[in-house]
N, C-alpha and C. Protein backbone atom coordinates (compact mmCIF):
# COMPACT_ATOMS: atom_id res chain seq x y z
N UNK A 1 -35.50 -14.79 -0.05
CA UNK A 1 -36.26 -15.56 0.90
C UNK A 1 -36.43 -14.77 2.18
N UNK A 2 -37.67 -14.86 2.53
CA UNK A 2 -37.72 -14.08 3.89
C UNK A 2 -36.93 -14.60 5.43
N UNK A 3 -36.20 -14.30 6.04
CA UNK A 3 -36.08 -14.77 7.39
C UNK A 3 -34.74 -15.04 7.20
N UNK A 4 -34.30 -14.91 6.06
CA UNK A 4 -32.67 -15.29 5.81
C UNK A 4 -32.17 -14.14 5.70
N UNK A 5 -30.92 -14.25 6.48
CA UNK A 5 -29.74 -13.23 6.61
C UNK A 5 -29.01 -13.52 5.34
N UNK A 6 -28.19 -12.00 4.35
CA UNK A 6 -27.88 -12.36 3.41
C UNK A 6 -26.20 -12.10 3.86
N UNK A 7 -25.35 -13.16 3.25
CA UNK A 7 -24.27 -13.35 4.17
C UNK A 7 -23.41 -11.90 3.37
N UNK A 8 -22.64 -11.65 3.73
CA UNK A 8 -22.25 -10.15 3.99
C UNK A 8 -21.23 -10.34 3.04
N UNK A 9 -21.32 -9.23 2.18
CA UNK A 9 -20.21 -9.34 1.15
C UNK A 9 -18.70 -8.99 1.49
N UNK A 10 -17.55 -9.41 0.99
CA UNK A 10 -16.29 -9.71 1.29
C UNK A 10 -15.40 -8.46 0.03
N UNK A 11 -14.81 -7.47 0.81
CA UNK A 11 -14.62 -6.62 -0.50
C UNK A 11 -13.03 -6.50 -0.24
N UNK A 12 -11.88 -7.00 -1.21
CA UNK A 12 -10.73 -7.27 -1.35
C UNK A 12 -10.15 -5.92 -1.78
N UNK A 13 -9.46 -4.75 -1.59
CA UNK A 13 -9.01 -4.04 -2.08
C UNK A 13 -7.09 -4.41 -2.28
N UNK A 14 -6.61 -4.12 -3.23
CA UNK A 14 -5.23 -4.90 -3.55
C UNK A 14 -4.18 -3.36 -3.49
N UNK A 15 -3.79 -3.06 -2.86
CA UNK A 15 -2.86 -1.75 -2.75
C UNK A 15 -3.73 -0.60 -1.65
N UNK A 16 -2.66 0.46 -1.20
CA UNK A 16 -3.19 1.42 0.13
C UNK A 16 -2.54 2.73 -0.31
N UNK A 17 -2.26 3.18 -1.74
CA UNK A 17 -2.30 4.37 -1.93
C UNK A 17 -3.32 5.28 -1.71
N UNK A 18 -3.30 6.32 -2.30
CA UNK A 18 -4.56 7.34 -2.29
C UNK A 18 -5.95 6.45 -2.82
N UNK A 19 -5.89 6.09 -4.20
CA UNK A 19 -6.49 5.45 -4.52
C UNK A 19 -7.14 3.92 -3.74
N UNK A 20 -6.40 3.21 -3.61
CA UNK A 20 -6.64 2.13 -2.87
C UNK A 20 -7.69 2.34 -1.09
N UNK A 21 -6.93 3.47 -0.66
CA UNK A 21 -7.31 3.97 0.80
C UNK A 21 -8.98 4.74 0.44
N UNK A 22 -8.90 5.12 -0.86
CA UNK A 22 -10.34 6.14 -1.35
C UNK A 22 -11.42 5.17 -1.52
N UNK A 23 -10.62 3.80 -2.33
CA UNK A 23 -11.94 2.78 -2.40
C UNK A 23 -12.32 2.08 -1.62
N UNK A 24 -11.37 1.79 -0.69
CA UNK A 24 -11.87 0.71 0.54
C UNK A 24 -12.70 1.66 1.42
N UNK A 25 -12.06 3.30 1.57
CA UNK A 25 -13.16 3.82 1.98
C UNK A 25 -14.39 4.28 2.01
N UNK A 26 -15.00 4.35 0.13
CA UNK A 26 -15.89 4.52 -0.11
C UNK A 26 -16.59 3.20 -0.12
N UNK A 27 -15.90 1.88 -0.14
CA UNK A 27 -16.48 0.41 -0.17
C UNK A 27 -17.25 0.51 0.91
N UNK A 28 -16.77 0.92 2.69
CA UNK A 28 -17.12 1.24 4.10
C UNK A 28 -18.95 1.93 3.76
N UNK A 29 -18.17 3.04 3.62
CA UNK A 29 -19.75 3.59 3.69
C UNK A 29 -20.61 3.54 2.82
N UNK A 30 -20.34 2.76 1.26
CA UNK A 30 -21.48 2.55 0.95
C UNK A 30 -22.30 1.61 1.21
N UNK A 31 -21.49 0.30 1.83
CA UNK A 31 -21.99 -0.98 2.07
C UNK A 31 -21.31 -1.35 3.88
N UNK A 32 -21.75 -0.80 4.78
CA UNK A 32 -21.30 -0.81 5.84
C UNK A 32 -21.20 -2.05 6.52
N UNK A 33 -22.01 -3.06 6.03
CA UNK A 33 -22.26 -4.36 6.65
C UNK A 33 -21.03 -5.22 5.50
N UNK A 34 -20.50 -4.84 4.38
CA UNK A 34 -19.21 -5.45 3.92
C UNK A 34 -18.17 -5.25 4.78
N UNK A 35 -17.15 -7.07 4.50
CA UNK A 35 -16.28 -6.41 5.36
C UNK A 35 -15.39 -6.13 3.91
N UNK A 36 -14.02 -5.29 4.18
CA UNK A 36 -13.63 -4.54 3.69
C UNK A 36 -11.96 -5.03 4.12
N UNK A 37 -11.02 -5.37 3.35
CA UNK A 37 -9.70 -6.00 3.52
C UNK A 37 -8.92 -5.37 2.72
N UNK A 38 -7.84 -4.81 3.18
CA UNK A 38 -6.96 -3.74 1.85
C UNK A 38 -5.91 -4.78 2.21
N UNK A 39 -4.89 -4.79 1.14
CA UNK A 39 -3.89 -5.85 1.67
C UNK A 39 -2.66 -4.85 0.26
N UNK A 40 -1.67 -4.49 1.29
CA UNK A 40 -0.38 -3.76 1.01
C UNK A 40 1.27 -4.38 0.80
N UNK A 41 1.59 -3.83 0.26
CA UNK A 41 3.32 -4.43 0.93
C UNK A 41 3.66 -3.37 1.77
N UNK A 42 3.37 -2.34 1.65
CA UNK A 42 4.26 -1.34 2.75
C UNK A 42 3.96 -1.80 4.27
N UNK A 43 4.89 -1.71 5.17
CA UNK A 43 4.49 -1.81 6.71
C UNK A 43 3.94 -0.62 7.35
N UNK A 44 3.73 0.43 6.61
CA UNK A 44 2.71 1.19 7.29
C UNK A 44 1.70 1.66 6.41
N UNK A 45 0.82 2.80 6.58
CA UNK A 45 -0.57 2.92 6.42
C UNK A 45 -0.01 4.47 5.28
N UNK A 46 -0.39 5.26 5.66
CA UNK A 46 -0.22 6.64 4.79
C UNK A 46 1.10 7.20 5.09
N UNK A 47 1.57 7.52 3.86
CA UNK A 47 2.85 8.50 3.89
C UNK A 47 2.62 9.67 2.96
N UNK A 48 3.19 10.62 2.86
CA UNK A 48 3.45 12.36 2.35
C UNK A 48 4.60 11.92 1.31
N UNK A 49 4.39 11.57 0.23
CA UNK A 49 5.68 11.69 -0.95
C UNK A 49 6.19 12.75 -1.27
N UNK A 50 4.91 13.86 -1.33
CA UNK A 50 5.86 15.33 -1.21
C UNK A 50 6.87 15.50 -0.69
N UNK A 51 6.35 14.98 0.75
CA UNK A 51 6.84 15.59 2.09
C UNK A 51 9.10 15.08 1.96
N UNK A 52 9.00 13.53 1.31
CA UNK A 52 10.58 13.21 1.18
C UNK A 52 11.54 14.19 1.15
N UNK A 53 11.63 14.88 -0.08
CA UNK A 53 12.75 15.75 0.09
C UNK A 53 12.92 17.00 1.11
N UNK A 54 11.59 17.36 1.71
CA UNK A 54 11.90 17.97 3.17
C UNK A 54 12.26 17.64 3.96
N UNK A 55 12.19 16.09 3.99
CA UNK A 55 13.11 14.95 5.16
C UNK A 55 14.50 15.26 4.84
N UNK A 56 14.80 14.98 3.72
CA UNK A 56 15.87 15.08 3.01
C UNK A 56 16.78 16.20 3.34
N UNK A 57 16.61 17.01 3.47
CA UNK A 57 16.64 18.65 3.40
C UNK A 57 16.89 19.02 4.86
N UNK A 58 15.80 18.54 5.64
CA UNK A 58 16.49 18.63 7.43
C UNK A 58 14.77 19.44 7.78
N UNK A 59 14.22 19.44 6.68
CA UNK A 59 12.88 20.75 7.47
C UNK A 59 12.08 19.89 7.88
N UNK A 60 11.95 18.76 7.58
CA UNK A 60 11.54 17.82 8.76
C UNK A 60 12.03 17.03 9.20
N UNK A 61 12.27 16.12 10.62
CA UNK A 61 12.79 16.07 11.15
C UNK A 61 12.90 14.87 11.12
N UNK A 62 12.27 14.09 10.40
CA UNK A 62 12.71 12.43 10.56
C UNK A 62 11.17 11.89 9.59
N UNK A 63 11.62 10.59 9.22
CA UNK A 63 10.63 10.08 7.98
C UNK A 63 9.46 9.25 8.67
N UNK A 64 9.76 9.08 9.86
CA UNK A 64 8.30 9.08 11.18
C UNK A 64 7.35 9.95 10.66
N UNK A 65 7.76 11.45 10.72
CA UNK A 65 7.31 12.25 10.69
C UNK A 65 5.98 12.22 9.60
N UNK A 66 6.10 12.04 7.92
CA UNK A 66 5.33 11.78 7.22
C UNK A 66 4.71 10.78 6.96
N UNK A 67 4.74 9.86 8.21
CA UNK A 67 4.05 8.47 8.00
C UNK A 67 2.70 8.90 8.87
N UNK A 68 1.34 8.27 8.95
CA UNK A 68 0.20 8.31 10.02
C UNK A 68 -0.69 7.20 9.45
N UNK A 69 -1.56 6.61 10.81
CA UNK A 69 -1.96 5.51 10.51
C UNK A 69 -3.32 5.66 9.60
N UNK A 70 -3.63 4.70 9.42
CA UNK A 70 -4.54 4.46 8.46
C UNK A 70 -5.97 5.35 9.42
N UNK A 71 -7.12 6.37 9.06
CA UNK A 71 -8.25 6.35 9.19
C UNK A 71 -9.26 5.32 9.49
N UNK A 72 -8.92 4.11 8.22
CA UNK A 72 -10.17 3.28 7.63
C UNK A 72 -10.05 1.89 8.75
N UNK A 73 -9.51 1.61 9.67
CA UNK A 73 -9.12 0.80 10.95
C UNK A 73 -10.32 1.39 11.55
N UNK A 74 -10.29 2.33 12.03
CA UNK A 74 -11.70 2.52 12.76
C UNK A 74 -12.88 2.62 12.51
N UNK A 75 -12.58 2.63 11.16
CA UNK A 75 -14.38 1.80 10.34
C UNK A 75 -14.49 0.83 10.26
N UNK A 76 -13.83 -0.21 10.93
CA UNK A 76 -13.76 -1.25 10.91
C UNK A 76 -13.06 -2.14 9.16
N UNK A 77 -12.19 -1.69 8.96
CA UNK A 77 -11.05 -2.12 7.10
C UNK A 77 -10.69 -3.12 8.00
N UNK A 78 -9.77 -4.08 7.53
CA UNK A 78 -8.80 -4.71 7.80
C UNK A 78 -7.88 -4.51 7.04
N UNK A 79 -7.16 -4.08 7.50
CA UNK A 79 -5.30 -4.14 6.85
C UNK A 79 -4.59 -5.52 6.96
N UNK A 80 -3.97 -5.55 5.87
CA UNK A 80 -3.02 -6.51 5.66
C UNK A 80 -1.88 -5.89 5.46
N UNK A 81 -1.03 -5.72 5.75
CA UNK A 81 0.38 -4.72 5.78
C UNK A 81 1.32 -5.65 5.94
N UNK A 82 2.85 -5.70 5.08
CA UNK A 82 3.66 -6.30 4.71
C UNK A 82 3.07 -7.73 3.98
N UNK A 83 1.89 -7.17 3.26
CA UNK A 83 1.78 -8.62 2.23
C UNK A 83 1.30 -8.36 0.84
N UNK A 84 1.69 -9.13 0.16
CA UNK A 84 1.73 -8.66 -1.30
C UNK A 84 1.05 -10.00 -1.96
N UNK A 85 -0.24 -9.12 -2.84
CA UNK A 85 -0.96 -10.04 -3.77
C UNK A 85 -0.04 -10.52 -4.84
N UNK A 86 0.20 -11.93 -4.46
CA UNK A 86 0.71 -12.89 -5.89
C UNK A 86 0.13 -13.24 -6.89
N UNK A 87 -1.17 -13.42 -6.63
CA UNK A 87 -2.08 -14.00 -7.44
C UNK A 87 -3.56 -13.86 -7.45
N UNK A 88 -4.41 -13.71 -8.90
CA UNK A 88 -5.67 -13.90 -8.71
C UNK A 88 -6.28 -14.95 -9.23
N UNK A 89 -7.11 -15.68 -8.28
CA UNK A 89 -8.11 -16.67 -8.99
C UNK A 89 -9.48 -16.15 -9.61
N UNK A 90 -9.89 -15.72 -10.45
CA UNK A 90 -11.15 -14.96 -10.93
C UNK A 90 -12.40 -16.14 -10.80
N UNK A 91 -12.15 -17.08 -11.20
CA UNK A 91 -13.09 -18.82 -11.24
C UNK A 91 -12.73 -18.81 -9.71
N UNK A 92 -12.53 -18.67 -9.01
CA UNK A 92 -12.07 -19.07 -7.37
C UNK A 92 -12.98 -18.25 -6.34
N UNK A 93 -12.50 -17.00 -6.85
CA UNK A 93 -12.66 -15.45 -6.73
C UNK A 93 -12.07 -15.51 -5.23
N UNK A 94 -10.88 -15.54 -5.69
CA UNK A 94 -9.62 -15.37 -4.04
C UNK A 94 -8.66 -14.89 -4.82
N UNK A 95 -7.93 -14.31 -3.88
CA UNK A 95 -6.27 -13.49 -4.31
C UNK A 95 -5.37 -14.59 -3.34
N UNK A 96 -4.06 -14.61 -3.82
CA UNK A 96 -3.29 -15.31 -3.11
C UNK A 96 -2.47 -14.29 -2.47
N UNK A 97 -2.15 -14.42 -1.19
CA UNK A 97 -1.53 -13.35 -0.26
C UNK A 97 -0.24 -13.95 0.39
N UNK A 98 0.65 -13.03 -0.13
CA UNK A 98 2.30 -13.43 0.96
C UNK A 98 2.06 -12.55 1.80
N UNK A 99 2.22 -12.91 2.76
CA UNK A 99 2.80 -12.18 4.19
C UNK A 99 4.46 -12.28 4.32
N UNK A 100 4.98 -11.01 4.08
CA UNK A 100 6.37 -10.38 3.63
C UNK A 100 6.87 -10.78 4.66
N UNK A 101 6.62 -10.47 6.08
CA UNK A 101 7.60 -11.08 7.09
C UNK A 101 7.56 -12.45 7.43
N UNK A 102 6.82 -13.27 7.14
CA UNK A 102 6.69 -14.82 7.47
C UNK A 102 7.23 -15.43 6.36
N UNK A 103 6.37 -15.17 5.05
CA UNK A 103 6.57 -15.82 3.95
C UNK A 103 5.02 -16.74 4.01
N UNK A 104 4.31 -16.87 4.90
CA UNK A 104 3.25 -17.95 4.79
C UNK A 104 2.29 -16.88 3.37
N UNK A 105 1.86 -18.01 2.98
CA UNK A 105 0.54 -17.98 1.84
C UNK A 105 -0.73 -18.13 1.92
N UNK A 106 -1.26 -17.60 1.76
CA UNK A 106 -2.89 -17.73 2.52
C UNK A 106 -3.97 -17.07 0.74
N UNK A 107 -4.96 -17.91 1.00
CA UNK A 107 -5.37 -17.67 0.07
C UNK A 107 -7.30 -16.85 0.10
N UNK A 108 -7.24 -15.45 0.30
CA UNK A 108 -8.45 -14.57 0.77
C UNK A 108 -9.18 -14.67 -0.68
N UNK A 109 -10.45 -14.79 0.04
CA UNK A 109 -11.53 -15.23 -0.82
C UNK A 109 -12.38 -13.65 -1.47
N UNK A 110 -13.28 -13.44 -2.53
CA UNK A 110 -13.35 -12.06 -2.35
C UNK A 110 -14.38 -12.68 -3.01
N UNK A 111 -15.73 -11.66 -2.61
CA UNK A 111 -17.04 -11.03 -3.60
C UNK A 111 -16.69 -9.96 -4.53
N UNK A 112 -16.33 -8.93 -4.26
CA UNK A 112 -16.05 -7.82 -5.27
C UNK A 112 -14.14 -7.83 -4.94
N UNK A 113 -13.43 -7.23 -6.23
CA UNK A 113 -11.65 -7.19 -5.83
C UNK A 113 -11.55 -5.57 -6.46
N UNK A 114 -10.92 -4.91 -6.46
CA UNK A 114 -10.69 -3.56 -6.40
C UNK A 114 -9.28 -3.80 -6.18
N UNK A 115 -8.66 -3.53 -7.35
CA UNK A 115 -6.95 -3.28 -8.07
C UNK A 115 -6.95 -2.20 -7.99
N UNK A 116 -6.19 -1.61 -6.96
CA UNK A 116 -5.12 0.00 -6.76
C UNK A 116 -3.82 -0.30 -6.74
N UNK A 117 -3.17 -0.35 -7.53
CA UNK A 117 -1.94 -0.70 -7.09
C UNK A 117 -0.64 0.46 -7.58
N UNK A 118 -1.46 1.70 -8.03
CA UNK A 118 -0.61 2.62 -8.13
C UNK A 118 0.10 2.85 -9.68
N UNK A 119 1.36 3.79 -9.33
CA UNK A 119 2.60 3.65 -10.39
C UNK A 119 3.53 3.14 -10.21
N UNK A 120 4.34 3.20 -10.87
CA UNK A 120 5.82 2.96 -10.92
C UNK A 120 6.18 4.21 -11.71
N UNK A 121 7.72 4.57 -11.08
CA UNK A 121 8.19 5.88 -11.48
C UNK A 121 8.80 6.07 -13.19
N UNK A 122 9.02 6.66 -13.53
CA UNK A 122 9.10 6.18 -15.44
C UNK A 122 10.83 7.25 -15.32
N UNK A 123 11.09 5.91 -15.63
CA UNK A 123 12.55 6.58 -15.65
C UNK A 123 12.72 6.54 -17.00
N UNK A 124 13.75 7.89 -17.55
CA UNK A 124 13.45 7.85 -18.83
C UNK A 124 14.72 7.38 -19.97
N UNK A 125 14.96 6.96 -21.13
CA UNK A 125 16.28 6.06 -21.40
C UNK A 125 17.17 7.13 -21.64
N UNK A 126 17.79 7.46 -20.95
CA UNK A 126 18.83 8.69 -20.94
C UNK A 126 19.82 8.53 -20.13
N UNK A 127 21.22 8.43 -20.87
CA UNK A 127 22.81 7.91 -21.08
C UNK A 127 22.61 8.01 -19.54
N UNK A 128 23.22 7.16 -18.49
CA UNK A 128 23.60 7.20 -17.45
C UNK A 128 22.88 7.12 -16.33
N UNK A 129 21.95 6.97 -16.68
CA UNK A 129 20.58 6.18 -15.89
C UNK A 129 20.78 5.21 -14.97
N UNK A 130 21.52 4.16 -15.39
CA UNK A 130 21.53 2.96 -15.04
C UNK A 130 22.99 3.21 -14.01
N UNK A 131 23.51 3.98 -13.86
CA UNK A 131 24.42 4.25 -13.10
C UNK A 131 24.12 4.18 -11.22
N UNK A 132 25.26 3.78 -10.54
CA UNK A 132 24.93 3.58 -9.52
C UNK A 132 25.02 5.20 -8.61
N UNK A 133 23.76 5.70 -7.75
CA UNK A 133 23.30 6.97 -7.08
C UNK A 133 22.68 7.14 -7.88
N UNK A 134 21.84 6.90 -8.87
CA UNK A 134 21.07 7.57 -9.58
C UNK A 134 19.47 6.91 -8.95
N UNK A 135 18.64 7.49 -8.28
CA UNK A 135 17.56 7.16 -7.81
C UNK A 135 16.21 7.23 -8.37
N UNK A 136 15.47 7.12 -8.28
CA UNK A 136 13.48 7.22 -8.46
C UNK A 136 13.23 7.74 -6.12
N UNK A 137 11.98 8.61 -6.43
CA UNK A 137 11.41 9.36 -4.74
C UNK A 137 10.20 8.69 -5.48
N UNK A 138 9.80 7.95 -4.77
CA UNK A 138 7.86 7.22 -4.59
C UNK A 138 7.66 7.12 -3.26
N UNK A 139 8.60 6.38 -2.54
CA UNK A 139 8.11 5.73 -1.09
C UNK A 139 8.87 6.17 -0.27
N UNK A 140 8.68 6.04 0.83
CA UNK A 140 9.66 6.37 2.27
C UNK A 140 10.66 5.54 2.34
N UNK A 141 10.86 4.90 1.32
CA UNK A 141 12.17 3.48 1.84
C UNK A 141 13.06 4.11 0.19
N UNK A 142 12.41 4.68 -0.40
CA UNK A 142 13.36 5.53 -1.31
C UNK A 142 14.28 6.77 -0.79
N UNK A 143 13.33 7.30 -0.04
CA UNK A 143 13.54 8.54 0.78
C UNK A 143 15.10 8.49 1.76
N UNK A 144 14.70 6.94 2.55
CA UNK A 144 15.77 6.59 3.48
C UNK A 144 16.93 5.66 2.80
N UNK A 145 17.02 5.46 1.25
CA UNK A 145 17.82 5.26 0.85
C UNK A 145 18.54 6.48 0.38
N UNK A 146 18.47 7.36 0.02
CA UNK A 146 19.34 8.33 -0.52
C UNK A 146 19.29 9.39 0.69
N UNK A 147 18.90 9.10 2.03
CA UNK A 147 19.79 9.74 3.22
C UNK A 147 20.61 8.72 3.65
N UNK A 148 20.36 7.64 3.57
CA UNK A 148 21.91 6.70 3.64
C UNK A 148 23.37 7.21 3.00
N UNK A 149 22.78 7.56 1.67
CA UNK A 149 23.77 8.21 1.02
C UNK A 149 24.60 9.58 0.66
N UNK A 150 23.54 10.29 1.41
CA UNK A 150 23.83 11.33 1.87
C UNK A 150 24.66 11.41 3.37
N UNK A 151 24.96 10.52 3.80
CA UNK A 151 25.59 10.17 5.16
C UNK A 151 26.73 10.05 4.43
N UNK A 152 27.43 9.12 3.49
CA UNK A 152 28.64 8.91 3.34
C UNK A 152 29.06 9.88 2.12
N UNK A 153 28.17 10.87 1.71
CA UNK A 153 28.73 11.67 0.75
C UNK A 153 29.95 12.71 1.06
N UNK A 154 30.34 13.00 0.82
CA UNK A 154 31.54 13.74 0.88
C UNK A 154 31.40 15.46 0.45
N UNK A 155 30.78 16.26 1.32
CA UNK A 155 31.10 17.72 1.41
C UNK A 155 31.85 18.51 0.87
């Protein structure tokens, strides 16, 4: 119809890995008038997984260090950070969203949804696995668990 504004599409991205951060950013510029919502559990934006065991190690200097904020904020994204998709309504077409530090539930509505939600590390079934110090390196809160433990290790 002529003279009508067409209401602006709503683009849900579900995770802020590489992947996740690549589609909400290519969501931006291909459709600039979408808005664009990534919604994470981590409390920050980009981290260096490489980078852990150089934390680890002392060659860098703290796990600050491999964190930096998100790019896609100043294209106008919205982040959702510390909240984790519980649920999808596909007949609804909303995701259900915890917000990790409150606990409130809110339920974001979406035109297009875009699932990044990454890996999980594949640990493999081999005798002693399940033993306690035995770790998985993915995230920065892995990273700063086994320099915890490297604090009380014994030299």
């Amino acid at each position: 119809m002529r003279g009508r504004l067409k209401v602006a599409t709503r683009i849900v991205v579900i995770g802020h890995g590489p992947a996740g951060m690549t589609a909400a950013g290519y969501a931006k510029k291909t459709c600039r008038k979408a808005e664009v919502v990534v919604v994470d559990e981590k409390p920050y934006d980009l981290y260096h997984p490489c980078s852990i065991p150089f934390v680890l190690s002392g060659h860098i200097p703290s796990f600050n260090a491999i964190v930096e904020k998100s790019p896609l904020e100043i294209q106008g994204v919205k982040m959702y950070r510390w909240a984790r998709a519980e649920g999808i309504d596909v007949d609804g077409r909303y995701v259900e969203v915890r917000r990790l530090k409150t606990g409130d539930v809110e339920k974001l509505k979406y035109d297009k949804l875009i699932i990044a939600t990454g890996s999980k590390p594949f640990i493999p079934p081999i005798k002693g696995v399940e033993l306690e110090g035995v770790y998985t390196v993915k995230f920065v809160e892995d990273g700063e668990r086994i320099a915890k433990e490297l604090e009380r290790a014994v030299i």
